[in-house]
Protein backbone atom coordinates (compact mmCIF):
# COMPACT_ATOMS: atom_id res chain seq x y z
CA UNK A 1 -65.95 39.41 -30.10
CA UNK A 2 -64.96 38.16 -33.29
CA UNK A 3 -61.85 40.73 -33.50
CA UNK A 4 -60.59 39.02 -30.11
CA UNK A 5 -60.93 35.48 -31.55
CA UNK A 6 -58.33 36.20 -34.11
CA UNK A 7 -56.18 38.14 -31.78
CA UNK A 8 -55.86 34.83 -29.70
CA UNK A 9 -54.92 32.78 -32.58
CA UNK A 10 -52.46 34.90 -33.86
CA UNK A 11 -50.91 35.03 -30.69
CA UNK A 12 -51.20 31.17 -30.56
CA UNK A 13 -49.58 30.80 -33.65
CA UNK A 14 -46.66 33.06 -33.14
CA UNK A 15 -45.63 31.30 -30.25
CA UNK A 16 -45.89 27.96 -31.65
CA UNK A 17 -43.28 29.29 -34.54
CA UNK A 18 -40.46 30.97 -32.09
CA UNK A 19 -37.52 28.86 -32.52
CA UNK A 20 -36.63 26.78 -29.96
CA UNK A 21 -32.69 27.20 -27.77
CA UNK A 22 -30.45 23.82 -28.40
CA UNK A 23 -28.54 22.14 -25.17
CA UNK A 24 -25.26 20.83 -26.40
CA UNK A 25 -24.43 17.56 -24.88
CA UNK A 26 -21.69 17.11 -21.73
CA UNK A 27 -20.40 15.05 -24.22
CA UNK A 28 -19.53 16.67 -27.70
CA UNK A 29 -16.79 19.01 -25.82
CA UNK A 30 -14.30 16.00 -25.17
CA UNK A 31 -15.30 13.90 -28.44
CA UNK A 32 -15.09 17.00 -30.08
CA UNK A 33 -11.56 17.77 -28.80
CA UNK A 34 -10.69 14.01 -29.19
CA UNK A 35 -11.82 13.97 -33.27
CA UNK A 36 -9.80 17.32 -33.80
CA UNK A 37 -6.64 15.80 -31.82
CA UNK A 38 -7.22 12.61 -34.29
CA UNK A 39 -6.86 14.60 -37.32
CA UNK A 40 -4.23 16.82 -36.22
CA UNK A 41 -2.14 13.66 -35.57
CA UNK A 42 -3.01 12.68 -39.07
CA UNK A 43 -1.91 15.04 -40.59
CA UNK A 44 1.29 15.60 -38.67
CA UNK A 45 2.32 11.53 -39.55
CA UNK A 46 1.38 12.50 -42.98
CA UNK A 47 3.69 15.02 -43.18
CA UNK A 48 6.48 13.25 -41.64
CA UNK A 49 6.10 10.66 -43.85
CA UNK A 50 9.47 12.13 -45.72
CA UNK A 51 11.81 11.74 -42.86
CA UNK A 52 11.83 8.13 -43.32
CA UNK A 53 13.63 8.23 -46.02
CA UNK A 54 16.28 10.30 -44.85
CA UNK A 55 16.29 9.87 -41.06
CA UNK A 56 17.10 6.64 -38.81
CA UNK A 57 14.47 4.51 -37.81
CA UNK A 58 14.58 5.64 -33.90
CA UNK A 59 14.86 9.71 -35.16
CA UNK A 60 12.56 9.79 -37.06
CA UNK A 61 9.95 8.33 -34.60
CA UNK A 62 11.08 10.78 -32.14
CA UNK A 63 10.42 13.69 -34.20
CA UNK A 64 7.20 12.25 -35.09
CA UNK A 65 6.00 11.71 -31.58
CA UNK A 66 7.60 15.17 -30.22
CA UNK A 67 5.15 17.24 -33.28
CA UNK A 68 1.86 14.73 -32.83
CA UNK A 69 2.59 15.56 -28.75
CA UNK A 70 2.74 19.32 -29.53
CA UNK A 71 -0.46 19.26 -31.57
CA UNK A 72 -2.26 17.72 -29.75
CA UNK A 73 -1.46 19.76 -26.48
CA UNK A 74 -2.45 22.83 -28.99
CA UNK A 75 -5.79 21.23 -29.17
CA UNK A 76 -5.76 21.25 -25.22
CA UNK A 77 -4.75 17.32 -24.28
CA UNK A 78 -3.21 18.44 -21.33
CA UNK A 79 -3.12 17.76 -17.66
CA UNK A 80 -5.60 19.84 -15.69
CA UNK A 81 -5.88 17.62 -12.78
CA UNK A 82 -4.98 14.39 -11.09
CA UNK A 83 -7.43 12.21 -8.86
CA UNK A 84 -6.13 9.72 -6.64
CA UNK A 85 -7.37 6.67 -5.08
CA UNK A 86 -6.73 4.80 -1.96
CA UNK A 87 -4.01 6.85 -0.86
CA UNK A 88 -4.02 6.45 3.37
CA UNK A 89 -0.23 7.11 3.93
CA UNK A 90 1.75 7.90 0.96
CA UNK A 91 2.43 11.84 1.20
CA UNK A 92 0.79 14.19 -2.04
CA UNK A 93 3.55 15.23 -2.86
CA UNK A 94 5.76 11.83 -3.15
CA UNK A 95 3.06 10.98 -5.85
CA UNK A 96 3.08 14.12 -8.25
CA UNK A 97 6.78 13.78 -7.56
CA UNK A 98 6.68 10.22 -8.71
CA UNK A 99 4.63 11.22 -11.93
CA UNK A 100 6.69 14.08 -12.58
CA UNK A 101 3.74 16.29 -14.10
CA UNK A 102 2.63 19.60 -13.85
CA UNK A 103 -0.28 21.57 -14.92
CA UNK A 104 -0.15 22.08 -18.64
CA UNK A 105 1.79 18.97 -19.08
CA UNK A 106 0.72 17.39 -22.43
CA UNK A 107 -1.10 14.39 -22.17
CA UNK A 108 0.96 12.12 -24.57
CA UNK A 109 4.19 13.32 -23.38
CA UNK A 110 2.88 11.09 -19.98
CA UNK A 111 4.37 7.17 -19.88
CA UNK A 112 1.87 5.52 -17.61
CA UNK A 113 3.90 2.35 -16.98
CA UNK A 114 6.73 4.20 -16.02
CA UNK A 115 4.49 6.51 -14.00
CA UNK A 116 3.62 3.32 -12.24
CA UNK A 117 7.07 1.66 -11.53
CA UNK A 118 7.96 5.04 -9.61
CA UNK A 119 5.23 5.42 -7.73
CA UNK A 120 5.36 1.36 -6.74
CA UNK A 121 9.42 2.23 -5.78
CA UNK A 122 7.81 4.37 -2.93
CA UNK A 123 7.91 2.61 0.91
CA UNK A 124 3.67 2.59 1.37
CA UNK A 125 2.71 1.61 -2.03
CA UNK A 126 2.31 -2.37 -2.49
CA UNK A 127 0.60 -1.85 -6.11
CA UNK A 128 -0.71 0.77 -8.16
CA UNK A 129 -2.36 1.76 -11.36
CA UNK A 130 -1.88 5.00 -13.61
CA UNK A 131 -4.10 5.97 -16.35
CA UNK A 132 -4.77 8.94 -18.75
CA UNK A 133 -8.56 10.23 -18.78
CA UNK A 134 -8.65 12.42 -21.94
CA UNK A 135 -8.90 15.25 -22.66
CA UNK A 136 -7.03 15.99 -19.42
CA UNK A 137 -7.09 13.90 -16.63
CA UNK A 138 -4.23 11.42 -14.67
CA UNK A 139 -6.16 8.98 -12.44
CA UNK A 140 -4.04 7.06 -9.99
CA UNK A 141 -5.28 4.23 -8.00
CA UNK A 142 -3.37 2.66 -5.30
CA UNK A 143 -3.09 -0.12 -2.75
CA UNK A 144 -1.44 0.72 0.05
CA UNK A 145 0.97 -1.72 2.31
CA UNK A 146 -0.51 -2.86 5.92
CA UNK A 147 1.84 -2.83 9.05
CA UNK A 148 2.99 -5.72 10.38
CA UNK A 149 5.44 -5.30 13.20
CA UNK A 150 8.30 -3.16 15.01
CA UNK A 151 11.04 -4.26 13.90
CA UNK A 152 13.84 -3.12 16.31
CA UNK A 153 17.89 -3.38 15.07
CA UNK A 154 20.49 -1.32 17.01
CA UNK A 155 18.18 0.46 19.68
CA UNK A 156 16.06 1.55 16.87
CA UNK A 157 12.95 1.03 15.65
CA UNK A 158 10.86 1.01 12.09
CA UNK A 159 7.83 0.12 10.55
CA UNK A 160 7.62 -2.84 8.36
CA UNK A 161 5.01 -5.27 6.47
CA UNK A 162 4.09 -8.68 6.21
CA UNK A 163 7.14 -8.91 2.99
CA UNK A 164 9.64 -7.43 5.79
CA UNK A 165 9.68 -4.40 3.97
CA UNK A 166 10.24 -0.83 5.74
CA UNK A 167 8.01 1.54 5.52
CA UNK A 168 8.80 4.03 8.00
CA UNK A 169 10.85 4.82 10.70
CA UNK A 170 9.06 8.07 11.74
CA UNK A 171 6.19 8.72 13.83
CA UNK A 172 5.95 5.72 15.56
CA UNK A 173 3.81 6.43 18.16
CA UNK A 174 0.90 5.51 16.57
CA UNK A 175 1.84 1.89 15.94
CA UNK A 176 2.80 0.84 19.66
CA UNK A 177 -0.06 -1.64 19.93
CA UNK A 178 2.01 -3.96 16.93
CA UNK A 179 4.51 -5.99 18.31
CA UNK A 180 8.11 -5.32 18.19
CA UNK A 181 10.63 -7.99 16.09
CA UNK A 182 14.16 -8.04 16.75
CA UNK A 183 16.81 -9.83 14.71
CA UNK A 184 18.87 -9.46 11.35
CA UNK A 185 16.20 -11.47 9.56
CA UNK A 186 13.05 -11.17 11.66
CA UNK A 187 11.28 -9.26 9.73
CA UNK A 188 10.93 -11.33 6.70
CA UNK A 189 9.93 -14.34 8.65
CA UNK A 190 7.55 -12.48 11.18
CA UNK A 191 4.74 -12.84 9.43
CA UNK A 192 4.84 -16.71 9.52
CA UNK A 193 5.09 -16.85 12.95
CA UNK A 194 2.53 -13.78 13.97
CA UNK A 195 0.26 -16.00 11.83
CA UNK A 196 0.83 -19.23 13.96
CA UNK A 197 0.63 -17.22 17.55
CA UNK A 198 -2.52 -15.52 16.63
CA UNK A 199 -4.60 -18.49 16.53
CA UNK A 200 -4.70 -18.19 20.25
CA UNK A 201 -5.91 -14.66 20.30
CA UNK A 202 -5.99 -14.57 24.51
CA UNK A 203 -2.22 -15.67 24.56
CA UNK A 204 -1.74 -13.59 21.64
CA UNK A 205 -2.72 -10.31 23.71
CA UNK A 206 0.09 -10.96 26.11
CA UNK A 207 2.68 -10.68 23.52
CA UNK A 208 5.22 -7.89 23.99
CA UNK A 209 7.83 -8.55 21.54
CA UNK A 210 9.35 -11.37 19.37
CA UNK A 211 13.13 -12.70 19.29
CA UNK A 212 14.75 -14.55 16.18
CA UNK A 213 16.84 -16.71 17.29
CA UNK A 214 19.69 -17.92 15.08
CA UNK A 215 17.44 -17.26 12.12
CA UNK A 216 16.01 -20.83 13.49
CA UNK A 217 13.70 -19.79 16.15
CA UNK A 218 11.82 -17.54 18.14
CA UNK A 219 11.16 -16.78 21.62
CA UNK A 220 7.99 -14.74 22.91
CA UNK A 221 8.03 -12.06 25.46
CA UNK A 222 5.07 -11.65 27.47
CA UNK A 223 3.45 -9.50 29.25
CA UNK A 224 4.72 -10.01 33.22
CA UNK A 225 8.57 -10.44 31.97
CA UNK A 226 7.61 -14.20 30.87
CA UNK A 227 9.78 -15.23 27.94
CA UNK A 228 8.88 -18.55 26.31
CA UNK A 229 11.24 -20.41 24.13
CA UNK A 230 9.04 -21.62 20.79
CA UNK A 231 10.72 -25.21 19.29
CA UNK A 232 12.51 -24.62 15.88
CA UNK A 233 10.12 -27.56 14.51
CA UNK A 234 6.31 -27.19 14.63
CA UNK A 235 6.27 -23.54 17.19
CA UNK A 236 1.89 -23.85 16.94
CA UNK A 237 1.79 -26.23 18.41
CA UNK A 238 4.18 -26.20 21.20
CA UNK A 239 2.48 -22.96 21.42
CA UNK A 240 -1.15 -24.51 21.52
CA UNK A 241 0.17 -26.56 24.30
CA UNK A 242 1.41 -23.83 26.36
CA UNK A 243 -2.70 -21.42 26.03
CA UNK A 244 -3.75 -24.83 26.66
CA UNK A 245 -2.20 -25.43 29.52
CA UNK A 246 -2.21 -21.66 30.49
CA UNK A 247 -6.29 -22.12 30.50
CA UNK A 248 -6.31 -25.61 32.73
CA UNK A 249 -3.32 -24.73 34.79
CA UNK A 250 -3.07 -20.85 35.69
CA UNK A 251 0.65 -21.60 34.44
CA UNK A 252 1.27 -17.90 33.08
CA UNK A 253 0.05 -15.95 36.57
CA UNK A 254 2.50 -18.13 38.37
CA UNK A 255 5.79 -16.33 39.81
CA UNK A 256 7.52 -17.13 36.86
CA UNK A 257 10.16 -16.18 33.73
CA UNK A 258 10.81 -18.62 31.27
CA UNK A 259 8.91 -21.37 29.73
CA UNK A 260 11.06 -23.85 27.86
CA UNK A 261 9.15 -25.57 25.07
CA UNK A 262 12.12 -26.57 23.16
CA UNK A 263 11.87 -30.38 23.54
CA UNK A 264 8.32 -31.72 22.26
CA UNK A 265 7.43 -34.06 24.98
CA UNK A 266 7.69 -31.11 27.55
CA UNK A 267 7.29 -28.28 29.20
CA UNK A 268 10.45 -26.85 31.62
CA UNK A 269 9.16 -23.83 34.02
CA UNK A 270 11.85 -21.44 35.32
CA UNK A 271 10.92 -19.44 38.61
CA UNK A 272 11.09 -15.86 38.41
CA UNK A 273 12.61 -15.60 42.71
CA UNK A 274 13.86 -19.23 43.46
CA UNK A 275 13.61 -20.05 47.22
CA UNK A 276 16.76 -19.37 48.62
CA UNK A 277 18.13 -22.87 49.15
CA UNK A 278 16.89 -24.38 45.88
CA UNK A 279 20.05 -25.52 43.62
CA UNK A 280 21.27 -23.44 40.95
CA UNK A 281 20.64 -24.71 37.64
CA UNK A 282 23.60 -26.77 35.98
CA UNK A 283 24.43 -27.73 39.83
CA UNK A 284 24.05 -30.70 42.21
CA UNK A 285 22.45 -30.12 45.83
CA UNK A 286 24.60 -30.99 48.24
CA UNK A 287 23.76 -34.55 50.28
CA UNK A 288 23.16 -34.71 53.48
């Protein structure tokens, strides 16, 4: 019994000695990489130091950047991937064309502001924001621009937003619930007046497409081949007045294809079939 005893402790013993297996850290790999980078850039400015006296101002801080990029892409700052965010409609491709990178690129050879000013020249993009993630990462976040309108000049149509700007004039199918805007400068000033009309949502509905007139006005198309002629002063209200009286009235299910709301103080109806003897506008009726 006793010979057991000390067989146990022993083997108690020896296992409490056996040297335990470290975990490195996730994070001593980049910090690691980032410290080496560090000194390797310190040492290339050191050595550098001598073109100043020689060398121009804007040389020598060329070659200095070109030898601190290339050591520091030795020490493996360079692009492995790129994550994106908020990207709904701007192609892959236009964005890794815009930051003009590749795999292996080195990370300090990448301008982000510049990166950003292309990629905000492209239609979709209203703003965006490009950052290095050492040791090898380009993260791109964007906001996207929202569709406004059809805007239709020469038979043709295209996509724009609520700054007028055109974002597409492919694949249109999927935007033919937005209404269509025609004229030189409707698209810029759409957004107003889409604003205005759409505080009567049931009237709003109805709305086919929009008309600048003159740059001064607009008139509505309806649903029904109803076209109704918005004041150049004050259109929400005139076109308040006309859901209004749609709601009391019936007006808009009437046999009818143009409401005038030009003047403030009223509202002239045009009749889609006039009875046959009813004057011609402009003319007289004949007395009896």
């Amino acid at each position: 019994m006793p010979a057991l005893g000390r067989a146990r402790k022993t083997k108690t013993k020896a296992k409490a000695t056996a040297p335990r297996r470290r975990v490195t850290p996730r994070w001593v790999k980049p910090v690691a990489i980032g410290a080496g980078a560090l000194l390797l850039v310190g040492g290339v400015t050191t050595g550098s130091m001598t073109l100043w006296k020689n060398l121009s101002y804007a040389t020598a801080a060329a070659h200095v950047h070109e030898r601190i990029v290339a050591a520091t892409a030795s020490f493996g700052l360079v692009v492995n991937d790129v994550l994106v965010e908020g990207r709904g409609e701007t192609p892959r491709e236009d964005i890794f064309a815009a930051l003009a990178v590749a795999r292996g690129t080195p990370m300090l050879d990448i301008d982000p502001a510049a990166a950003r000013e292309r990629i905000e020249e492209l239609p979709w993009v209203k703003t965006a924001v490009v950052e290095r993630q050492l040791p090898d990462t380009i993260f791109v976040r964007l906001v996207e621009r929202v569709p406004l309108a059809l805007w239709q000049k020469d038979g043709k149509l295209a996509l724009v937003d609520s700054d007028g700007r055109v974002l597409t004039r492919d694949n249109l199918s999927r935007f033919r619930d937005l209404p269509i805007v025609i004229g030189d400068d409707a698209p810029r000033a759409a957004r107003t007046i889409l604003g205005l009309l759409a505080a009567e949502p049931d009237l709003y509905r109805r709305i086919e497409s929009l008309t600048y007139v003159s740059a001064r006005r607009w008139d509505v198309h309806l649903a029904g081949d109803i076209e109704v002629q918005l004041p150049e002063t004050d259109p929400g209200r005139a076109w308040a007045r006309l859901a209004e009286t749609d709601r009391r009235e019936q007006l808009l299910a009437r046999d009818i294809s143009v409401v005038d709301m030009r003047l403030p103080d009223r509202l002239t109806v045009r009749l889609a079939h006039p009875p046959a003897d009813a004057p011609k506008p402009g003319k007289k009726g004949k007395s009896a």
